[in-house]
Protein backbone atom coordinates (compact mmCIF):
# COMPACT_ATOMS: atom_id res chain seq x y z
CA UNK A 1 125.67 298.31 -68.64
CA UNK A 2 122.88 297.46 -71.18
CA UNK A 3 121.78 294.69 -69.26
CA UNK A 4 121.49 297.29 -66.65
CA UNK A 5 119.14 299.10 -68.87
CA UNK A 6 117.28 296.50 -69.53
CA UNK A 7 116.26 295.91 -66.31
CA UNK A 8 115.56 299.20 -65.57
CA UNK A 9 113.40 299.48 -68.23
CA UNK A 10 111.69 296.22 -67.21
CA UNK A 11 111.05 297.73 -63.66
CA UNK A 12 109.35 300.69 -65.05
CA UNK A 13 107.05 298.94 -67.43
CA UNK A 14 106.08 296.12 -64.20
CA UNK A 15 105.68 300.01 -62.32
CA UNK A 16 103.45 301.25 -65.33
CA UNK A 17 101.26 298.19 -65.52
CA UNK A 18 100.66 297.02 -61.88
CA UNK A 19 97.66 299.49 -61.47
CA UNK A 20 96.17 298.17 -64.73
CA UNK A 21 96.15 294.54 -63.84
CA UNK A 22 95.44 295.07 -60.29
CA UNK A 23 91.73 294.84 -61.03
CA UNK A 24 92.38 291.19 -62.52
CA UNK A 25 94.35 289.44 -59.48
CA UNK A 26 91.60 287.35 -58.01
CA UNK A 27 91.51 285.92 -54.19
CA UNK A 28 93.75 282.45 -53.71
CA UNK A 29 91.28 279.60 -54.18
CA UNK A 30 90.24 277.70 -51.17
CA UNK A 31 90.44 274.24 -50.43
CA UNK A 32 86.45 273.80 -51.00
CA UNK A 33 87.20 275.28 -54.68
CA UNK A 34 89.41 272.94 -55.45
CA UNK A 35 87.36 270.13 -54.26
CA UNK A 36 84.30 271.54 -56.09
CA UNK A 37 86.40 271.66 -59.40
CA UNK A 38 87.67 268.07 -59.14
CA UNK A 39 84.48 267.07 -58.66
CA UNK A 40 83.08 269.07 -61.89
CA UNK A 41 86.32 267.37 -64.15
CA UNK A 42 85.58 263.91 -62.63
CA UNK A 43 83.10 262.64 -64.74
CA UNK A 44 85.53 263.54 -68.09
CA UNK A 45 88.45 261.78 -66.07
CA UNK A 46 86.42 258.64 -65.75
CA UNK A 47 85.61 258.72 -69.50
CA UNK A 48 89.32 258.74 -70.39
CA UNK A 49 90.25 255.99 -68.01
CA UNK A 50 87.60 254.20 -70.79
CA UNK A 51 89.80 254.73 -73.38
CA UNK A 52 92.30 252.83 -74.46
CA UNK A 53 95.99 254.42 -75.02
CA UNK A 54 96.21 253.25 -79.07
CA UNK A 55 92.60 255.64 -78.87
CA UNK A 56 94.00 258.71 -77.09
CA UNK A 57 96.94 258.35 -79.28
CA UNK A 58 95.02 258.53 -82.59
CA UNK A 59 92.67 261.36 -81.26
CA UNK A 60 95.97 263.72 -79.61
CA UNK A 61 97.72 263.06 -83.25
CA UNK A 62 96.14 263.74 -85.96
CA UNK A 63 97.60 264.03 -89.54
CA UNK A 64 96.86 267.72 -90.69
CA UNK A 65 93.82 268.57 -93.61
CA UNK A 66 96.20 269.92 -96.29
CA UNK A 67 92.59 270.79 -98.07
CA UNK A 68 91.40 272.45 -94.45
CA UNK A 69 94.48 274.45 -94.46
CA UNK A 70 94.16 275.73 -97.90
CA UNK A 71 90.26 277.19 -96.78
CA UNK A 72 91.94 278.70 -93.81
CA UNK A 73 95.14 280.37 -95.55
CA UNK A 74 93.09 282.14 -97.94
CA UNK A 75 92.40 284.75 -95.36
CA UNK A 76 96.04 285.47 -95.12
CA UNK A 77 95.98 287.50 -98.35
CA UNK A 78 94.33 290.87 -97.74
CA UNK A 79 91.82 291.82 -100.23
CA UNK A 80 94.52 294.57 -101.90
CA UNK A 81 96.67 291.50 -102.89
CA UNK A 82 93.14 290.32 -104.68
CA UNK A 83 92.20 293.32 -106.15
CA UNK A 84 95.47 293.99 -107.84
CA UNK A 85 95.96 290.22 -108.99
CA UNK A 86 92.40 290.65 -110.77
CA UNK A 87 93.50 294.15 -111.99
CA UNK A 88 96.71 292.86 -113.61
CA UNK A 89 94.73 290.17 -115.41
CA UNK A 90 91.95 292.59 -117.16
CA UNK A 91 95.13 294.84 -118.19
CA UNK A 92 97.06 291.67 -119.61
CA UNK A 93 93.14 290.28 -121.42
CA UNK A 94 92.41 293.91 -122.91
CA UNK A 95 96.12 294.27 -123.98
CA UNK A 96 96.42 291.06 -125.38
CA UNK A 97 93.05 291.51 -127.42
CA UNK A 98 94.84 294.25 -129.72
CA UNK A 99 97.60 291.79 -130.96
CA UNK A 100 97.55 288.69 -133.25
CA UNK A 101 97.59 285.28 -131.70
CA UNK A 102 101.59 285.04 -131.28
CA UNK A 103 102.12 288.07 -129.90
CA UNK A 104 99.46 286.82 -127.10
CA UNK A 105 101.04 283.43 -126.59
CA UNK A 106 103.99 285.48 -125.73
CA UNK A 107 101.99 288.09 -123.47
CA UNK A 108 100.80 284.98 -121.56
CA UNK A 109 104.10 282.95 -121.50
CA UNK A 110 106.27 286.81 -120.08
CA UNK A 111 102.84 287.74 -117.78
CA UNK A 112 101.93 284.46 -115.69
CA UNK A 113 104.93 282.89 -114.26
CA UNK A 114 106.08 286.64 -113.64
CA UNK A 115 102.42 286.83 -111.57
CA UNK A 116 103.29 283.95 -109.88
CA UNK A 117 107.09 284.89 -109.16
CA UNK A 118 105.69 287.55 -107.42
CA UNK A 119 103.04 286.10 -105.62
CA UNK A 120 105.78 283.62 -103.80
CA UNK A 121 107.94 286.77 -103.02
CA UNK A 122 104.87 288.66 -101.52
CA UNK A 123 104.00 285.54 -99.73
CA UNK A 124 107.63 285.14 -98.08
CA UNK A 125 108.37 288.56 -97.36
CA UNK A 126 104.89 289.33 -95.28
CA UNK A 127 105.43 285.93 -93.31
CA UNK A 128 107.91 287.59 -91.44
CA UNK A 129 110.26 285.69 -88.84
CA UNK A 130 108.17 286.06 -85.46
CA UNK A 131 105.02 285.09 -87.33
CA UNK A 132 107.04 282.10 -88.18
CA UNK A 133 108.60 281.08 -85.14
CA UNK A 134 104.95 281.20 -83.80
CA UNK A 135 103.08 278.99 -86.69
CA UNK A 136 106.58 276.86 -85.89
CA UNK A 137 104.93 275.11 -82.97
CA UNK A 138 101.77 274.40 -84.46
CA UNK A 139 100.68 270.41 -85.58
CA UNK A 140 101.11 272.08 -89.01
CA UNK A 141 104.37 272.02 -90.43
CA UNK A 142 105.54 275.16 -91.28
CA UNK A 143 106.89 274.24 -94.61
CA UNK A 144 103.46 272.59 -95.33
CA UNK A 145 101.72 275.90 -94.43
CA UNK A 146 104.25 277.78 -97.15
CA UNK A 147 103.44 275.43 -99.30
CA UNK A 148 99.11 275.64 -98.91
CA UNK A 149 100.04 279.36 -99.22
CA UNK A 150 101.97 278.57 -103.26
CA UNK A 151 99.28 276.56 -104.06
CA UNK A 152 96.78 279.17 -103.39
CA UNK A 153 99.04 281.26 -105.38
CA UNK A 154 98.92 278.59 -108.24
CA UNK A 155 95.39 277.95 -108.27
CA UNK A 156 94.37 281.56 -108.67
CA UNK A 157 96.63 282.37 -111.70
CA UNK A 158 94.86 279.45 -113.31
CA UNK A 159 91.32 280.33 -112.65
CA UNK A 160 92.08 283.90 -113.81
CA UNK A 161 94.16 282.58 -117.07
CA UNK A 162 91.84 280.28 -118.24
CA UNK A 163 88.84 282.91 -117.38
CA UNK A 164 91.01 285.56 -119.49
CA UNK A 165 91.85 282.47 -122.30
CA UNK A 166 88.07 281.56 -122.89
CA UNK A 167 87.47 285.91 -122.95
CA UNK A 168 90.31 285.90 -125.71
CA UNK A 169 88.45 282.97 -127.57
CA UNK A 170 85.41 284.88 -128.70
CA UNK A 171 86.98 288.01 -129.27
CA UNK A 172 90.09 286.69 -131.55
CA UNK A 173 90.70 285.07 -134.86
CA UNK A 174 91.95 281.59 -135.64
CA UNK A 175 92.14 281.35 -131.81
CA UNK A 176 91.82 277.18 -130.38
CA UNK A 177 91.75 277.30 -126.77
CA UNK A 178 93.61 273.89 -125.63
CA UNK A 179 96.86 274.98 -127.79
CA UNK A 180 96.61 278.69 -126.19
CA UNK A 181 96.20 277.05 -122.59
CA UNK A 182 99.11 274.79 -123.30
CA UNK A 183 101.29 277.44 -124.21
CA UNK A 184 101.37 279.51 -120.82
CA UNK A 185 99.95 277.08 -118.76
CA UNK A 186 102.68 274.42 -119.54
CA UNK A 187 105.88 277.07 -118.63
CA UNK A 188 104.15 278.34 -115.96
CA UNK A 189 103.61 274.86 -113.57
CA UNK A 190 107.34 273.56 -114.54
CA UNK A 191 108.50 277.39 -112.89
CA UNK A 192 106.25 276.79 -110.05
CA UNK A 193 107.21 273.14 -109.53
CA UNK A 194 111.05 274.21 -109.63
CA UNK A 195 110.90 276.70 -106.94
CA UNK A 196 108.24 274.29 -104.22
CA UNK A 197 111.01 271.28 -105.40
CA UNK A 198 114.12 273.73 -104.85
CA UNK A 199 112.53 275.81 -101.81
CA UNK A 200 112.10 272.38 -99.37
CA UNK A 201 115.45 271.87 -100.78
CA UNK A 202 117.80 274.60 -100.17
CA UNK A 203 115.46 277.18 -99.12
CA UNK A 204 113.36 279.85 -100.33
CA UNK A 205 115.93 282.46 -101.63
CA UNK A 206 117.83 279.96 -103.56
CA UNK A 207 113.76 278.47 -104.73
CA UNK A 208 113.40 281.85 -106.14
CA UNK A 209 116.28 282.88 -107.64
CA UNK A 210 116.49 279.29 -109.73
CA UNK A 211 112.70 279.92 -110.48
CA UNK A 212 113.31 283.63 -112.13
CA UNK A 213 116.45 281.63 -114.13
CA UNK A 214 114.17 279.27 -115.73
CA UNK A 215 111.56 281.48 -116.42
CA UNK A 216 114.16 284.08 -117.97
CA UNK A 217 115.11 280.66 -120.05
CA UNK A 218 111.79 279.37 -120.76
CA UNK A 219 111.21 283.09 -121.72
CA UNK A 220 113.98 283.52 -124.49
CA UNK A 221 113.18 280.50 -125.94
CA UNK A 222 109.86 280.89 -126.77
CA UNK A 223 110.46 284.53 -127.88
CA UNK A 224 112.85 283.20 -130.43
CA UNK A 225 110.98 280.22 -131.66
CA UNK A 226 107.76 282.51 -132.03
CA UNK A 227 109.79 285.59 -133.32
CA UNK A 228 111.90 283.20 -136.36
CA UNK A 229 110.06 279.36 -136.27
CA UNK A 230 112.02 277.11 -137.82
CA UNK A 231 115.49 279.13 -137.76
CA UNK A 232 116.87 277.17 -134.84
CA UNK A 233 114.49 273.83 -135.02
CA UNK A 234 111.85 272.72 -136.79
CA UNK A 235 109.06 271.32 -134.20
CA UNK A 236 105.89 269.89 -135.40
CA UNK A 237 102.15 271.01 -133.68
CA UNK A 238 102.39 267.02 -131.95
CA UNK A 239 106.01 267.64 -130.57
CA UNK A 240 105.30 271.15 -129.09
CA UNK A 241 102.20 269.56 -127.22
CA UNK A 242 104.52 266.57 -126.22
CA UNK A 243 107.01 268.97 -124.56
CA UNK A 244 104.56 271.07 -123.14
CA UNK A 245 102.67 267.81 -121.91
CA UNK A 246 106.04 266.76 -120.47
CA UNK A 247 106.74 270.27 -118.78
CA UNK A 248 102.82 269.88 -117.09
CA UNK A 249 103.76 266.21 -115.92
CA UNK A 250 107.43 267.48 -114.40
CA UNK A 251 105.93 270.42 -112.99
CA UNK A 252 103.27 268.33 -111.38
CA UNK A 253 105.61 265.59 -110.04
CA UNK A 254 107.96 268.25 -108.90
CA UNK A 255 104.64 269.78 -106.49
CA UNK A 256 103.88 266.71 -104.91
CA UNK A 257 107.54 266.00 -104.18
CA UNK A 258 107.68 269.01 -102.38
CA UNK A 259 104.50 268.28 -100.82
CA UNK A 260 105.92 264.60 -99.47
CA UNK A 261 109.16 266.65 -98.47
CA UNK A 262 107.21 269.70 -97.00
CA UNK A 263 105.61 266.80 -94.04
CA UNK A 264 109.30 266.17 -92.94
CA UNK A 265 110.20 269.89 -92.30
CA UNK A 266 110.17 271.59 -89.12
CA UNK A 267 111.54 275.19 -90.27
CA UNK A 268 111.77 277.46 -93.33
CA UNK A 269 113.83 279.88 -91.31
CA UNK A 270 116.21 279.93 -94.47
């Protein structure tokens, strides 16, 4: 019965539209057309009989521009997802101003991954299935083309943190900029690296939800060392920059795994 339907409906719709596209049908082509069109191609079908097959190979596949790709994706974010992103980082700078270094460290260690959380999450949920299965049969590999849209994500929470850092600089006390940088900035691409490594993995719901544990981790810990230093470990200035140079290096190695695995994927359906 609902395949009845169905085909009902799709007789109606073929009624609806015939008018419409009857202006577009266009008169069978004659045999004299189709010798006047082999005759236009023929000089292109002699320069591929030129060619050898390793050439037309090569030029029919052609490894993907991951750089090209990131130009073109940036158009995928409208320019309300922009807007806001820059919003939230003038409230975070001007709020942060009014507190003492620590307190700012922690702003910046709660506020960026969160940013960046939710820039993956608005990312996934807008590329919605049919948008996917289309990009699916592109050279491009879908996975790749999530991935060039988290790294756009990435890059602008830097540029904006370290243009809201250097702000912070001149307008607080006893500030140094590399240590400041180090604290958020360290975190923040270990989180990130985490969910790309865990999303080409096991998906992006399970990327996510491993991401907002660690940063819920990363989160309490630092709130506790900066709230009572030295109640639950002692850490000198050198070994916090050693773990927070280790955290950049993991995070790093963890985005270009994902990258290597991202090539090999042919869906992100999950």
């Amino acid at each position: 019965m609902k395949e009845h339907n169905q085909d009902q409906e799709l007789y109606q719709l073929e009624d609806e539209m015939k008018d419409m596209f009857s202006s577009y049908v266009v008169k069978t082509p004659s045999s004299q057309d189709t010798k006047a069109l082999l005759a236009a191609l023929q000089p292109a079908f002699n320069e591929i009989g030129k060619e050898t097959a390793e050439d037309l190979g090569y030029q029919m596949v052609q490894r993907p521009s991951f750089l090209s790709q990131l130009k073109a994706q940036v158009s995928f974010y409208q320019w309300h997802f922009w807007v806001a992103s820059t919003l939230i980082f003038v409230m975070l700078t001007l709020f942060s101003s009014n507190y003492i270094l620590n307190e700012a460290i922690l702003f910046y260690q709660f506020a960026i991954p969160l940013s960046m959380l939710v820039g993956v999450f608005y990312t996934y949920q807008t590329w919605n299935k049919q948008m996917r299965t289309i990009e699916g049969i592109t050279p491009f590999p879908p996975a790749l083309l999530l991935l060039s849209r988290m790294v756009i994500i990435l890059a602008m929470n830097m540029v904006m943190g370290i243009v809201s850092s250097i702000y912070l600089s001149f307008n607080m006390d006893h500030f140094k900029l590399l240590p400041f940088l180090l604290h958020w900035i360290a975190p923040a691409l270990l989180i990130y690296g985490i969910i790309a490594y865990v999303m080409m993995r096991k998906g992006v719901k399970k990327g996510l939800a491993l991401g907002m544990a660690c940063w819920i981790g990363l989160m309490m810990a630092a709130f506790m060392y900066q709230a009572s230093p030295g109640t639950f470990m002692t850490l000198t200035y050198t070994q916090v920059a050693g773990i927070q140079g280790a955290f950049v290096l993991l995070g790093a190695l963890l985005l270009y795994l994902s990258y290597k695995k991202s090539l090999e994927l042919q869906t992100m359906f999950r």
